[in-house]
C-alpha atoms as a PDB file:
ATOM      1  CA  UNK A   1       0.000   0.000   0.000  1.00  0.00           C
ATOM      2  CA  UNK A   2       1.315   3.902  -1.000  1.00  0.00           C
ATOM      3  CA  UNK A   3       1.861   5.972   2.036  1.00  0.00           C
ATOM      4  CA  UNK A   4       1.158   9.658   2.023  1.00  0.00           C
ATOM      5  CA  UNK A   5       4.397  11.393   2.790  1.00  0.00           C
ATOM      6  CA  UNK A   6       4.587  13.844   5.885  1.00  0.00           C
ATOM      7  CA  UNK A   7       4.583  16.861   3.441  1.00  0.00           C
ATOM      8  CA  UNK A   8       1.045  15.724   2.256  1.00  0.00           C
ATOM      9  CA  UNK A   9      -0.131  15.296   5.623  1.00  0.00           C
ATOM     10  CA  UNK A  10       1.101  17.857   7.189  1.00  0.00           C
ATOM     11  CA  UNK A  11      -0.943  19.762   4.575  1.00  0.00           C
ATOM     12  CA  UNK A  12      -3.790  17.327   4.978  1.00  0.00           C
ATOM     13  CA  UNK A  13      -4.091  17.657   9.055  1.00  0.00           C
ATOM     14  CA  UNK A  14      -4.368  21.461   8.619  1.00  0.00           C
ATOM     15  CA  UNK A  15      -6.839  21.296   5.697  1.00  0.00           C
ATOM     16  CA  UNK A  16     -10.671  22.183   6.562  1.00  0.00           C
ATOM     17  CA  UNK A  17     -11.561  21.695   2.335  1.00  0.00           C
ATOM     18  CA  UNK A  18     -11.462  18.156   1.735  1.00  0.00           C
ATOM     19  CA  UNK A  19     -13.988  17.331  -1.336  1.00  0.00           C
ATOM     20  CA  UNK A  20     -14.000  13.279  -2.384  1.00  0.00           C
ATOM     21  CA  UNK A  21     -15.569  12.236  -5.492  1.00  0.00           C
ATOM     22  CA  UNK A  22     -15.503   8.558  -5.417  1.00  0.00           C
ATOM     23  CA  UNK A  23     -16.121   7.084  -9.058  1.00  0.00           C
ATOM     24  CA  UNK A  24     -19.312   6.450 -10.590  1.00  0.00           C
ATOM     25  CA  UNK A  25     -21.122   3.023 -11.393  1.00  0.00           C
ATOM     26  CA  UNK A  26     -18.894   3.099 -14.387  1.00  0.00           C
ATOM     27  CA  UNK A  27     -15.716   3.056 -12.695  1.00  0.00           C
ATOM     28  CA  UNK A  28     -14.190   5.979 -14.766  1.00  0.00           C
ATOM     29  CA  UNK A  29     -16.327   9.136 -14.086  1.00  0.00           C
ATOM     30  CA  UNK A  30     -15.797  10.943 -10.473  1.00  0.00           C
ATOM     31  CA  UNK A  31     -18.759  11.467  -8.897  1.00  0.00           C
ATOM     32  CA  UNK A  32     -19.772  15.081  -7.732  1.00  0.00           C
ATOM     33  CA  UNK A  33     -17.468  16.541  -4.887  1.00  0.00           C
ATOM     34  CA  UNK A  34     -18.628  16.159  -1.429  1.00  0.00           C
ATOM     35  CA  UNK A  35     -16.926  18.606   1.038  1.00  0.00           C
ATOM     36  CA  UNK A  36     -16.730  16.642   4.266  1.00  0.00           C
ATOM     37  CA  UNK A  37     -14.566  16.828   7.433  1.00  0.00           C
ATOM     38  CA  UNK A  38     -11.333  14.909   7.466  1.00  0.00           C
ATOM     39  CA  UNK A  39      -8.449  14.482   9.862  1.00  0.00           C
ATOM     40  CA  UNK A  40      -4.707  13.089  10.182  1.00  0.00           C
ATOM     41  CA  UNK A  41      -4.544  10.148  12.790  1.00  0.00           C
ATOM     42  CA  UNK A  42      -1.146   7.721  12.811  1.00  0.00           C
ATOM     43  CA  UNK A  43      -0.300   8.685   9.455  1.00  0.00           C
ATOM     44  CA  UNK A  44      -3.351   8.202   7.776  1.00  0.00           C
ATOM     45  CA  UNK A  45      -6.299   9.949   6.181  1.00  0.00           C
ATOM     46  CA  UNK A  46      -9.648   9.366   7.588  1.00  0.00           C
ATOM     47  CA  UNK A  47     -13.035  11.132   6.409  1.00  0.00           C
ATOM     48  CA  UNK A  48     -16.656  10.136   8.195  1.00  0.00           C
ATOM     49  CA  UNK A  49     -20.184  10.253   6.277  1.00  0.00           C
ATOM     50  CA  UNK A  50     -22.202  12.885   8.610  1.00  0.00           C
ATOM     51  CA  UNK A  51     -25.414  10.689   7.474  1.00  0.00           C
ATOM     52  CA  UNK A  52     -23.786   7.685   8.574  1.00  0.00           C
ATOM     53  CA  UNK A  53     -23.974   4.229   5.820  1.00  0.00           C
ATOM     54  CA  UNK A  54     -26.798   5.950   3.872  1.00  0.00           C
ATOM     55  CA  UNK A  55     -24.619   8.784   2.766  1.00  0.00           C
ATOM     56  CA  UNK A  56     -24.212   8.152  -1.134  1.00  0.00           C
ATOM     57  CA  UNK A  57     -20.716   9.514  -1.314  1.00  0.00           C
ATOM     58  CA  UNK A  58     -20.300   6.734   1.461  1.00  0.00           C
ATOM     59  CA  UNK A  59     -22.001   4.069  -0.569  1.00  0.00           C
ATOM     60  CA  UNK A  60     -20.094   4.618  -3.879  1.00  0.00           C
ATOM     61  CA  UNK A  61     -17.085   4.851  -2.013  1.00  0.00           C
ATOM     62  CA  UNK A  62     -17.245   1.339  -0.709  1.00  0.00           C
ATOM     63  CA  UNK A  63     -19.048  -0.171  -3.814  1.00  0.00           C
ATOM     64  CA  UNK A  64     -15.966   1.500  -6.173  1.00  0.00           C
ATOM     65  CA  UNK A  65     -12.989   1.534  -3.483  1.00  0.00           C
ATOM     66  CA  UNK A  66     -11.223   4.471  -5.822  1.00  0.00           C
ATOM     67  CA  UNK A  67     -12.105   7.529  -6.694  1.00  0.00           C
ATOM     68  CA  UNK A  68     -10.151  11.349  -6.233  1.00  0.00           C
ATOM     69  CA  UNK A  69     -10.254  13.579  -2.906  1.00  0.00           C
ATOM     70  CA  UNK A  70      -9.162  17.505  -3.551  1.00  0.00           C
ATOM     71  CA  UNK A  71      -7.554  19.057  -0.252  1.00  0.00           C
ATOM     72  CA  UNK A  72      -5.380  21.665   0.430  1.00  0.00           C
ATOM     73  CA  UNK A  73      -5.811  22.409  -3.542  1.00  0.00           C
ATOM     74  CA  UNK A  74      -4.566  19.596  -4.401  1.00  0.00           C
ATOM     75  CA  UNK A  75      -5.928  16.619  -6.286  1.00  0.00           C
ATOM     76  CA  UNK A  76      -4.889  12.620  -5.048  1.00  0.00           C
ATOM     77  CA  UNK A  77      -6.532   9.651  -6.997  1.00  0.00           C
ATOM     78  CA  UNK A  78      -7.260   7.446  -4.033  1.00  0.00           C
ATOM     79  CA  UNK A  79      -8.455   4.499  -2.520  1.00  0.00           C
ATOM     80  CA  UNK A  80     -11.595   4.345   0.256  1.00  0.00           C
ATOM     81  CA  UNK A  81     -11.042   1.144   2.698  1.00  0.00           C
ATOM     82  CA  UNK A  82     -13.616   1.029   5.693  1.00  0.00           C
ATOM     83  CA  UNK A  83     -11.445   2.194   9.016  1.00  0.00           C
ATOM     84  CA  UNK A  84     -10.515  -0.591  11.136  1.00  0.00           C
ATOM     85  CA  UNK A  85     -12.556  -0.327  14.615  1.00  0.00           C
ATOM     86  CA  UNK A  86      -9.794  -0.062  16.830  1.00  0.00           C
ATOM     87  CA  UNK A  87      -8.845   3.861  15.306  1.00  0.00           C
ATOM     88  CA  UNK A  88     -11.984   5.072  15.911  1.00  0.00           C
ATOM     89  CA  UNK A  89     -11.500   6.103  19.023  1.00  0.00           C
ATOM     90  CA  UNK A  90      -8.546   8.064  18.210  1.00  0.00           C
ATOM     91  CA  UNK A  91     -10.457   9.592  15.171  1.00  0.00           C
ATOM     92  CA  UNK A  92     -13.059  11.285  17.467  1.00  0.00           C
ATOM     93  CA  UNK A  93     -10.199  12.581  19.182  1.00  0.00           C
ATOM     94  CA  UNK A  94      -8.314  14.000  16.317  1.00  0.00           C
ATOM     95  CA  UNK A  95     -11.714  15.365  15.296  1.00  0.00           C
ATOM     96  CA  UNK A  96     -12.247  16.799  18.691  1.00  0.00           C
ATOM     97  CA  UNK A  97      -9.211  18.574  18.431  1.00  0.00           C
ATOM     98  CA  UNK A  98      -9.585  19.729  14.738  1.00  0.00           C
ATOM     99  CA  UNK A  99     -13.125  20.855  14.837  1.00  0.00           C
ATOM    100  CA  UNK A 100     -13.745  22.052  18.501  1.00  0.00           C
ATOM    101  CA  UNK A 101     -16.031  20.956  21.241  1.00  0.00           C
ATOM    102  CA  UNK A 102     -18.195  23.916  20.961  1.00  0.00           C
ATOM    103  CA  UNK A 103     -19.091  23.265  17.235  1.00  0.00           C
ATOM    104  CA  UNK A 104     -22.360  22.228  17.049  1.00  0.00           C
ATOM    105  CA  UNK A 105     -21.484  19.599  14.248  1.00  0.00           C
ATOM    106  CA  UNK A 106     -19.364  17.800  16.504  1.00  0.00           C
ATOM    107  CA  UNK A 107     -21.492  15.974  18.303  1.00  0.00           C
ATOM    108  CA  UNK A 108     -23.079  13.877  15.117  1.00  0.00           C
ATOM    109  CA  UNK A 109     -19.911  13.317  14.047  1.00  0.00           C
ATOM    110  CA  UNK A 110     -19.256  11.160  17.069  1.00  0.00           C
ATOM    111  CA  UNK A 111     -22.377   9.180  16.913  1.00  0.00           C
ATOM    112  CA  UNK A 112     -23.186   5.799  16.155  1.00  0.00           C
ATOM    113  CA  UNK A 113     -24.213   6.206  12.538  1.00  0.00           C
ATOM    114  CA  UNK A 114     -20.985   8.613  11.901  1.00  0.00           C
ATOM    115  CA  UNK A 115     -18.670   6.371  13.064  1.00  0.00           C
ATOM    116  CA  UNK A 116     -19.866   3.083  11.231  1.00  0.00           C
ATOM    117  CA  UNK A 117     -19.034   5.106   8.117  1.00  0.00           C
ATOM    118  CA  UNK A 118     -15.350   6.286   8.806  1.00  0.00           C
ATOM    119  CA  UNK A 119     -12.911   5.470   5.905  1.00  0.00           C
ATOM    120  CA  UNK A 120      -9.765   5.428   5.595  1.00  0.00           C
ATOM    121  CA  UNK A 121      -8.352   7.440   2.513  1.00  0.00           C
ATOM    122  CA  UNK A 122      -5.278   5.927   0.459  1.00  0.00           C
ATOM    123  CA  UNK A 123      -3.058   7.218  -2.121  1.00  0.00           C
ATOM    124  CA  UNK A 124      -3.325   5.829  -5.416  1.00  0.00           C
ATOM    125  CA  UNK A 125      -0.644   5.200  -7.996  1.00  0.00           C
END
């Protein structure tokens, strides 16, 4: 598996723009961006559906496994794996820190639904 180097996640972790597009049915066309939260944890890019498993970026992310994220205005191709259970604990904590305890959109993100639907976001060569 293709690592992101610390550059591109140093530039990630600070990033509040990420927009993922996984591909279509056809597996060629993106689909429309999605601008969703994302944060840095271990080394590795993780990204949550706020509408849990019925989100439909989430659903054509895990149906296609590739698509393209844009952060930090930059474009990856990429590849969406579901995050392994044990991380999520440290993802609500890196999204804790990223997003603040006072925003109101916190505290979905945390949730049940939310946190079923965490992926983790891969470079793609």
């Amino acid at each position: 598996m293709t690592a992101w180097n610390d550059i591109e996640l140093s530039s990630m972790a600070a990033a509040d723009d990420l927009h993922i597009s996984p591909f279509r049915e056809d597996g060629i066309t993106y689909g429309t961006p999605t601008w969703i939260w994302s944060v840095v944890v271990a080394g590795q890019l993780y990204v949550r559906a706020y509408n849990g498993q019925n989100s439909r970026w989430y659903r054509s992310a895990m149906r296609q496994k590739a698509g393209r994220i844009r952060i930090a205005g930059t474009d990856h191709k990429v590849r969406f794996t579901p995050a392994a259970d044990d991380v999520l604990g440290e993802v609500d904590t890196a999204y804790r820190a990223k997003y603040g305890t006072n925003n109101p959109y916190l505290p979905p993100m945390l949730r049940t639904g939310p946190r079923s639907a965490t992926v983790l976001i891969s470079p793609r060569n």
